[in-house]
Protein backbone atom coordinates (compact mmCIF):
# COMPACT_ATOMS: atom_id res chain seq x y z
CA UNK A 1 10.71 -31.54 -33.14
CA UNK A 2 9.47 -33.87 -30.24
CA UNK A 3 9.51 -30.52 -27.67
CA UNK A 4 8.05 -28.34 -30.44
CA UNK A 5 4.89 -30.75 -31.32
CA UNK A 6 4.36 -31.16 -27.58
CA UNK A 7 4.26 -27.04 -26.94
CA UNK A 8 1.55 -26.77 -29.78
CA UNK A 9 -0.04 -30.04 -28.21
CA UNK A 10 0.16 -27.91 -25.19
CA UNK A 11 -1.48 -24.87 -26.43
CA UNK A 12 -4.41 -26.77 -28.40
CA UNK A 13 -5.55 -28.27 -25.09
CA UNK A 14 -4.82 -25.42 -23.04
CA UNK A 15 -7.26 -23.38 -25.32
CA UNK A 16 -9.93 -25.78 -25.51
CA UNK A 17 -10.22 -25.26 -22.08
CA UNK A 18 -10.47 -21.91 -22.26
CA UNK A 19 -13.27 -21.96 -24.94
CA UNK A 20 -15.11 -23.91 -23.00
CA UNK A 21 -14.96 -22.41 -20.00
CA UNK A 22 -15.56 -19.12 -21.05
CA UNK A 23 -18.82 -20.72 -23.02
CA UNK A 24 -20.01 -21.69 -19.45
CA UNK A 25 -18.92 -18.55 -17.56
CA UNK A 26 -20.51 -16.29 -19.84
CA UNK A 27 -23.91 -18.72 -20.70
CA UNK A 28 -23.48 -18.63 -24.13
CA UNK A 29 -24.62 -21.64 -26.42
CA UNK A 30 -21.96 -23.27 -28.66
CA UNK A 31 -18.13 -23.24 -28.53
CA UNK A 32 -17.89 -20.70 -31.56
CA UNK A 33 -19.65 -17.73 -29.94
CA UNK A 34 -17.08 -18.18 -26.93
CA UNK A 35 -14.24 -18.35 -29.98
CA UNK A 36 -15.92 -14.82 -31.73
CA UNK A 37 -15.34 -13.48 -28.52
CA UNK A 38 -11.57 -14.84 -27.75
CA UNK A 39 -11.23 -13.57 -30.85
CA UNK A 40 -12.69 -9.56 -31.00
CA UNK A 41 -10.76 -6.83 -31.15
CA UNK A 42 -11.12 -4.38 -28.94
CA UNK A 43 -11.51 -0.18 -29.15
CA UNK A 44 -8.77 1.29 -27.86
CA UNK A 45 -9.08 4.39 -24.78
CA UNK A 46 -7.67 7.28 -23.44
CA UNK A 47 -8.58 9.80 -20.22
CA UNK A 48 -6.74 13.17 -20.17
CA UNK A 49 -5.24 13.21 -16.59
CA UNK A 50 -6.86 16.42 -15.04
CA UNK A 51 -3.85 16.83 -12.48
CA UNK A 52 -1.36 18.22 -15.12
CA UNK A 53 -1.83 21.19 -16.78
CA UNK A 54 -5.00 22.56 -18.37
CA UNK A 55 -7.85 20.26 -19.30
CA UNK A 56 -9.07 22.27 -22.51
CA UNK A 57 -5.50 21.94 -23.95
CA UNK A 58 -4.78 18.29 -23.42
CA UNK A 59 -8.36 18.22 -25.45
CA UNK A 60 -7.26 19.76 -28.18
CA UNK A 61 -3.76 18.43 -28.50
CA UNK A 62 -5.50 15.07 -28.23
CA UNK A 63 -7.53 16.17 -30.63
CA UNK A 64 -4.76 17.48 -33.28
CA UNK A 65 -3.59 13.65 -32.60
CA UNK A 66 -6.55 11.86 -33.45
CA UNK A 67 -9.06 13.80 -34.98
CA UNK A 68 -12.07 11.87 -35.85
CA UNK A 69 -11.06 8.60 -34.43
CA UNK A 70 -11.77 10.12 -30.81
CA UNK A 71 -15.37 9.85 -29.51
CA UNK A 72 -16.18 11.03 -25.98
CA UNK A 73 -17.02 8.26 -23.43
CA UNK A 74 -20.22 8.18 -21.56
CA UNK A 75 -18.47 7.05 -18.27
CA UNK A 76 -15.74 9.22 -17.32
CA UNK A 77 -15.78 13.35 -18.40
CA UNK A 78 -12.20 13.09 -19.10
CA UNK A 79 -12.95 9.73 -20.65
CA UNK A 80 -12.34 9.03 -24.44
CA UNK A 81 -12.65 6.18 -27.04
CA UNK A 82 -10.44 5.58 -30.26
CA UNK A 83 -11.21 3.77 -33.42
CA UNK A 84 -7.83 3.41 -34.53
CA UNK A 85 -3.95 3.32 -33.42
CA UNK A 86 -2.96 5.26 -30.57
CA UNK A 87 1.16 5.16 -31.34
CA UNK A 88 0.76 8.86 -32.35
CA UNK A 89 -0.73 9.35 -28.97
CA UNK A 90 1.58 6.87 -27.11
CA UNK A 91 5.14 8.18 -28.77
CA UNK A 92 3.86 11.87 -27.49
CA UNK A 93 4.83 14.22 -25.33
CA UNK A 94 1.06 14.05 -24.06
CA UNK A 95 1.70 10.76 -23.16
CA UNK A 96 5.37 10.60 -22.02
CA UNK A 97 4.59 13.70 -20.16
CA UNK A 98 1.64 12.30 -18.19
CA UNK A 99 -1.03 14.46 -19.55
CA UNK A 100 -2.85 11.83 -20.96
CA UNK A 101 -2.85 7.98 -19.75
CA UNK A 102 -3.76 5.15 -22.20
CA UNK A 103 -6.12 2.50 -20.46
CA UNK A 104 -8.54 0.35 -21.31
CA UNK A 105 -12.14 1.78 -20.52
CA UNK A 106 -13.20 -1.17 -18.23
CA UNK A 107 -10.25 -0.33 -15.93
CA UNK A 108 -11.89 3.35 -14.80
CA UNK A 109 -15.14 1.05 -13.81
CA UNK A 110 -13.58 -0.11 -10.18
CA UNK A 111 -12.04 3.67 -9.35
CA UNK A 112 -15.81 4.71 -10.73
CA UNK A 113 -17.50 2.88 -8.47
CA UNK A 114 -15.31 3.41 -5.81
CA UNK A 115 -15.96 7.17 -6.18
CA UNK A 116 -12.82 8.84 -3.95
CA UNK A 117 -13.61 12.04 -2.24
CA UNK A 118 -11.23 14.78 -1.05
CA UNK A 119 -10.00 13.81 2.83
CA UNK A 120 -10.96 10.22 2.35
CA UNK A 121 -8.27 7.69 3.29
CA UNK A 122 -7.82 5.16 0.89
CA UNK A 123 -5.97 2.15 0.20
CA UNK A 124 -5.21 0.55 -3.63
CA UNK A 125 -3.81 -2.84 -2.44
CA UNK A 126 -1.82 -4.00 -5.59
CA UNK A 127 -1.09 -0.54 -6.91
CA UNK A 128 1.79 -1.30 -9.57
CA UNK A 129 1.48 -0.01 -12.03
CA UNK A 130 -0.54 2.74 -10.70
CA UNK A 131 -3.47 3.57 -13.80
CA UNK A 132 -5.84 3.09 -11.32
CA UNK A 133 -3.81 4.99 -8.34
CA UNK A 134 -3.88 7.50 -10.49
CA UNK A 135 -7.52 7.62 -11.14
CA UNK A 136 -8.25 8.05 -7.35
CA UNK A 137 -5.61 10.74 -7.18
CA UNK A 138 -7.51 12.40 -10.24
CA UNK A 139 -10.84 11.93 -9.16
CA UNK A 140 -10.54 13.01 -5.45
CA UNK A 141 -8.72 16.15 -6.92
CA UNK A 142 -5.46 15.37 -5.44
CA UNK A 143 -6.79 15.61 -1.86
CA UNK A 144 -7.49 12.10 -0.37
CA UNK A 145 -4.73 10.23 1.62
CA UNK A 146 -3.93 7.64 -0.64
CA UNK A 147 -1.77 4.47 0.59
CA UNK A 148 -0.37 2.72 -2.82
CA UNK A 149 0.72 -0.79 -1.82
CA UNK A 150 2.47 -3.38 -4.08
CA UNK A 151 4.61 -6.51 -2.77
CA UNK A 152 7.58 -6.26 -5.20
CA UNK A 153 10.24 -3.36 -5.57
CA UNK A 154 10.87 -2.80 -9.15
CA UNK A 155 6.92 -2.69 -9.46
CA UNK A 156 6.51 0.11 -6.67
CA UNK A 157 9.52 1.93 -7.91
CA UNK A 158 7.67 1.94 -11.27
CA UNK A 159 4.69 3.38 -9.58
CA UNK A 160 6.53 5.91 -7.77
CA UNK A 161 7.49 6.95 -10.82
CA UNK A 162 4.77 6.91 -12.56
CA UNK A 163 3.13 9.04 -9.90
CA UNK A 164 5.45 11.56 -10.42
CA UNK A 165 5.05 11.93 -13.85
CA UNK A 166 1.48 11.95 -13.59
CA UNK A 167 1.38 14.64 -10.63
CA UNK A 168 -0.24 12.17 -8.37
CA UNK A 169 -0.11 12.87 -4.64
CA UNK A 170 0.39 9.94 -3.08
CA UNK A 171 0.79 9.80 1.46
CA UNK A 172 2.37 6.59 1.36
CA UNK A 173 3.90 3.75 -0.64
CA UNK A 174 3.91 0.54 1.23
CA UNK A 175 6.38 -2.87 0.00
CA UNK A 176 3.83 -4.90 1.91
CA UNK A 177 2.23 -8.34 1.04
CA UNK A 178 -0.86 -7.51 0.74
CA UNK A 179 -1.98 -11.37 1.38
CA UNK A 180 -0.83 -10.31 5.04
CA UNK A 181 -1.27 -6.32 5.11
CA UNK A 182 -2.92 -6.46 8.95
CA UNK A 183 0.25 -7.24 10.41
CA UNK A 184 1.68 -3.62 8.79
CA UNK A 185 -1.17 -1.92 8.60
CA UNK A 186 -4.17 -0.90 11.61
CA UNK A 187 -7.47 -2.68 10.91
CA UNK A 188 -10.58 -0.50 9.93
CA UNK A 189 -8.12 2.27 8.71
CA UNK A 190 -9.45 2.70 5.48
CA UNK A 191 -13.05 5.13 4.50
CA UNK A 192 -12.51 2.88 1.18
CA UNK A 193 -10.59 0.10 -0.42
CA UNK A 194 -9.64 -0.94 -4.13
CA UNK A 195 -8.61 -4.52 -4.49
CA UNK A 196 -7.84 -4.72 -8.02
CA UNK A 197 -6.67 -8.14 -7.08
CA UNK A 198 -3.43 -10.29 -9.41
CA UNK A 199 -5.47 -12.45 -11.76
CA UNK A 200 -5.05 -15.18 -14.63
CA UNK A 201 -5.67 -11.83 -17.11
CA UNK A 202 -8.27 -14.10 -19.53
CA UNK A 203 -9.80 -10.95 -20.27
CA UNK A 204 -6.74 -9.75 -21.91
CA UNK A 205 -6.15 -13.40 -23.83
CA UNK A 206 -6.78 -13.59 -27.82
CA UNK A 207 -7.68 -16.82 -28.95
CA UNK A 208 -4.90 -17.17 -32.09
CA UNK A 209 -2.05 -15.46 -29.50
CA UNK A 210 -0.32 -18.42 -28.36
CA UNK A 211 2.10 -17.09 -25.87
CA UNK A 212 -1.18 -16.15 -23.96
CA UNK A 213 -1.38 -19.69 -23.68
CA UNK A 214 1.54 -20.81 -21.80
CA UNK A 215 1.64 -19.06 -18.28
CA UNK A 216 -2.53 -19.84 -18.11
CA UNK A 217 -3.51 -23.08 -16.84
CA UNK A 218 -6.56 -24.18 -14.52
CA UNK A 219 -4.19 -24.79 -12.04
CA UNK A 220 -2.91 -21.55 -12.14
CA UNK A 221 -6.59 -20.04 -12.07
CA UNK A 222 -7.01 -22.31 -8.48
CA UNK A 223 -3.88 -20.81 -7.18
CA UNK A 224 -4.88 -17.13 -7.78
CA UNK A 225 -8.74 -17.99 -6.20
CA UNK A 226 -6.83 -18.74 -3.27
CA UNK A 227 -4.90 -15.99 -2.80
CA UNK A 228 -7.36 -13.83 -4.14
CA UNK A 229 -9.32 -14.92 -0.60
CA UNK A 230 -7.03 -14.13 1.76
CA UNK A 231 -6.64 -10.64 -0.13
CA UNK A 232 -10.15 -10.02 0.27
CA UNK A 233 -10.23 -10.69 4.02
CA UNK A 234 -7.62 -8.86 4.90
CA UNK A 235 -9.28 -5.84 2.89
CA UNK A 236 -12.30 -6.37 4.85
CA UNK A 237 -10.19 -6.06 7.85
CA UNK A 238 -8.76 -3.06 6.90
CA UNK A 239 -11.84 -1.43 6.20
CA UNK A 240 -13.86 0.81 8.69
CA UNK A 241 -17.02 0.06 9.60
CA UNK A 242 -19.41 2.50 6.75
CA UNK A 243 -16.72 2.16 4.25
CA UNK A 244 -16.21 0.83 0.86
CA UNK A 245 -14.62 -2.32 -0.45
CA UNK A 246 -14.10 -2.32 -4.58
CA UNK A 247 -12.91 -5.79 -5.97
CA UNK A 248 -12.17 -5.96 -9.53
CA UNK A 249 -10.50 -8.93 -12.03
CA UNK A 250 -9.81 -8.62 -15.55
CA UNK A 251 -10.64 -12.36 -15.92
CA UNK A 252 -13.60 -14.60 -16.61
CA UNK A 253 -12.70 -17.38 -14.35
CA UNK A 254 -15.62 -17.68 -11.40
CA UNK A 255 -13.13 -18.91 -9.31
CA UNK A 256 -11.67 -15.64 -9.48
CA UNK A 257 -14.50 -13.67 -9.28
CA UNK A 258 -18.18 -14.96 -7.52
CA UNK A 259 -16.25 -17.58 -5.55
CA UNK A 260 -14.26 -14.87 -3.99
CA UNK A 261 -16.62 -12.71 -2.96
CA UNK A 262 -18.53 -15.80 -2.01
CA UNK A 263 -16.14 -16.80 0.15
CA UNK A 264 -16.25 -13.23 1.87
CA UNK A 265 -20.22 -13.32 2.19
CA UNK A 266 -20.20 -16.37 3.95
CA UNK A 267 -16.94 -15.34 6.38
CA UNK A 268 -18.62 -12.17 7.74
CA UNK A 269 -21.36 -10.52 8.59
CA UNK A 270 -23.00 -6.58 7.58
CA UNK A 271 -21.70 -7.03 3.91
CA UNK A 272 -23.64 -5.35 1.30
CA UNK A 273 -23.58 -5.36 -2.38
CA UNK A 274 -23.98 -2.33 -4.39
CA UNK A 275 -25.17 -2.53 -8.00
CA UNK A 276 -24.10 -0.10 -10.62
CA UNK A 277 -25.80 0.15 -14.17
CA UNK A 278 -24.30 1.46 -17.12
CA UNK A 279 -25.65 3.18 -20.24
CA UNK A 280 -26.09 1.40 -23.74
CA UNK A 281 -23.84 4.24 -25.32
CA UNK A 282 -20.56 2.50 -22.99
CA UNK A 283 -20.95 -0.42 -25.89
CA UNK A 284 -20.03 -2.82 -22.27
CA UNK A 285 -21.42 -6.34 -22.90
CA UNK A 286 -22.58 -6.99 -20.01
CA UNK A 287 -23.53 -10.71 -18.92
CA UNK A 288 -25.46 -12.40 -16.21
CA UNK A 289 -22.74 -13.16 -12.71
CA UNK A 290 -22.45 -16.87 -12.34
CA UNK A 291 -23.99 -18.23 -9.61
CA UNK A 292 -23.41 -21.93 -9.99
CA UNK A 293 -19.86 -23.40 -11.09
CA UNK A 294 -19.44 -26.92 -11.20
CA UNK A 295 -21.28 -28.52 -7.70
CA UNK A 296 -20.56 -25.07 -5.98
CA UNK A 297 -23.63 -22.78 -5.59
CA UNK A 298 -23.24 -18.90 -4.85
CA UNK A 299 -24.82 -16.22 -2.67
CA UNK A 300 -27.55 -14.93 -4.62
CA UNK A 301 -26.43 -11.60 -3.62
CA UNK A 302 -23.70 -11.86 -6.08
CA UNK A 303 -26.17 -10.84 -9.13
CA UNK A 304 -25.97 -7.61 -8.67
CA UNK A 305 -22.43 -7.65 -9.38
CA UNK A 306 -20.86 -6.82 -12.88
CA UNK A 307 -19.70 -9.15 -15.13
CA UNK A 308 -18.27 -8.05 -19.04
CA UNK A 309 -17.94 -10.19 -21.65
CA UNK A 310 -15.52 -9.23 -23.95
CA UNK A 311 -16.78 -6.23 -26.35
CA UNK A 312 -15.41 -3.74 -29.18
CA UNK A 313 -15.16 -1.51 -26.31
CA UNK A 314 -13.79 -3.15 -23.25
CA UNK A 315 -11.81 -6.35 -22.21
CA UNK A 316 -13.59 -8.71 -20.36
CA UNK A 317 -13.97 -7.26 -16.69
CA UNK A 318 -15.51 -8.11 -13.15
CA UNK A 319 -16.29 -6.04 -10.13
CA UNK A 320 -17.75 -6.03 -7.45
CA UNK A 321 -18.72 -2.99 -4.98
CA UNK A 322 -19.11 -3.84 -1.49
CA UNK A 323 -19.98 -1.49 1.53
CA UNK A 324 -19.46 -2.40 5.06
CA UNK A 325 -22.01 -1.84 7.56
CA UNK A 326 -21.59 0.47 10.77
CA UNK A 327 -21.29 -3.25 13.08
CA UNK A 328 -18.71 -5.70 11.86
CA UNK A 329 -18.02 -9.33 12.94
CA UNK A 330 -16.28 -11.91 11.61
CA UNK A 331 -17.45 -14.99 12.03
CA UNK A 332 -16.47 -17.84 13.70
């Protein structure tokens, strides 16, 4: 009884923190909003993967499977939102098959923004479990030479085989760590980057779930801002002068997010940050980037990233799109 009252006591704490973080993160104005939000559920999403057979019939197979709980999605022409359950979809041969790939709509933002173009090298440095690998395959019609890196085996075998089934083509698959790619890998290699970095995953958290309560911890959240640096850097490395550097989180932690890219803006010099702006119809809620957590005050460049609450139609997300300039140097 002792262990089990001091799990819950464990839990209670553990998500009082995160309600009030997540009221400061996203500026909102009393515990309970933060709570509404921890506690939302979330549309469901679905892209028809354009590298497998024809477009038109995945449509209308996906269609026969869902009828009117499928509504197109404003971001991404193969893009589609579902009010509803997606099992029929999911136990298909659609799915199973790779025509289709089930994926929450914020995850196409950082392949989106990256933008992949036919002969373009690119790198995704924490591939596994390859949605968004996929994505550049798709997007860049099968054509750019894509490097898929992950740091652990079972993971990239996963992706390879999820590649396959998909019909991505992939040049390379790398068993790297990406924390120290530069010693495997030539620096500014790469036209563009995606750095979906490892996160704490507090976008994906529900606020009555308790297991989603016992890997996260604010110690944890440190650990991962750490880490999430040295990835960062050694993307920016990797990159070639002109090119593009996407970083993306599916958490709400700033220490994850603006510190990171902080900590990159103050490291080097010809960084740029792009902004992208969505329409109303994506249903994104989109909030103001932090710029001050705690005593620690940000670049002010780092408003023009994106930052999404969580919404009926996405988890909570962060990205930011960075573009090197044509002269590079780190400093000092």
């Amino acid at each position: 009884m002792g262990k089990r009252r001091t799990l819950i006591d464990r839990r209670t704490y553990k998500r009082n923190q995160l309600v009030e973080r997540t009221r400061q993160a996203l500026q909102l104005t009393s515990d309970d909003e933060a709570i509404e939000l921890l506690r939302i559920g979330r549309r469901q999403a679905v892209r028809i993967n354009p590298l497998k057979g024809s477009v038109d019939d995945s449509r209308e197979r996906l269609n026969s499977l869902l009828g009117d709980t499928l509504s197109a999605s404003p971001l991404y022409e193969y893009g589609y939102l579902v009010d509803g359950d997606l099992s029929a979809v999911r136990d298909s041969r659609l799915q199973q098959e790779g025509y289709v790939y089930i994926q929450n709509a914020a995850s196409w933002l950082p392949v989106l923004q990256l933008n992949p173009q036919p002969d373009e090298v690119v790198l995704d440095m924490c591939a596994a479990p390859g949605g968004k690998t996929s994505l550049i395959a798709a997007m860049s019609q099968n054509k750019a030479q894509i490097t898929a890196n992950d740091n652990s085996r079972p993971r990239l075998m996963r992706l390879k085989a999820n590649m396959e089934r998909l019909g991505a083509d992939i040049e390379q698959f790398t068993l790297y760590d990406a924390s120290s790619l530069t010693r495997s890998l030539a620096p500014e290699m790469f036209d563009k980057i995606l750095l979906d970095a490892p996160c704490s995953g507090e976008g994906m958290m529900q606020y009555d779930t308790d297991k989603d309560f016992d890997s996260w911890s604010t110690a944890h959240v440190k650990r991962l801002g750490k880490l999430q640096r040295k990835l960062i850097m050694q993307a920016w490395e990797l990159l070639k002068p002109g090119g593009t550097l996407i970083y993306s989180t599916c958490t709400m932690a700033p220490e994850e997010n603006e510190a990171v890219i902080d900590y990159l803006l103050r490291h080097v010099n010809g960084a740029a940050i792009v902004r992208h702006d969505y329409p109303e119809a994506a249903g994104f809620n989109r909030v103001s980037p932090v710029l001050s957590w705690g005593e620690k005050r940000y670049d002010h460049r780092i408003a023009d990233t994106l930052r999404l609450a969580p919404s009926v139609s996405a988890e909570a997300f962060y990205v930011c799109h960075l573009r090197k300039a044509s002269e590079d140097a780190i400093n000092p």
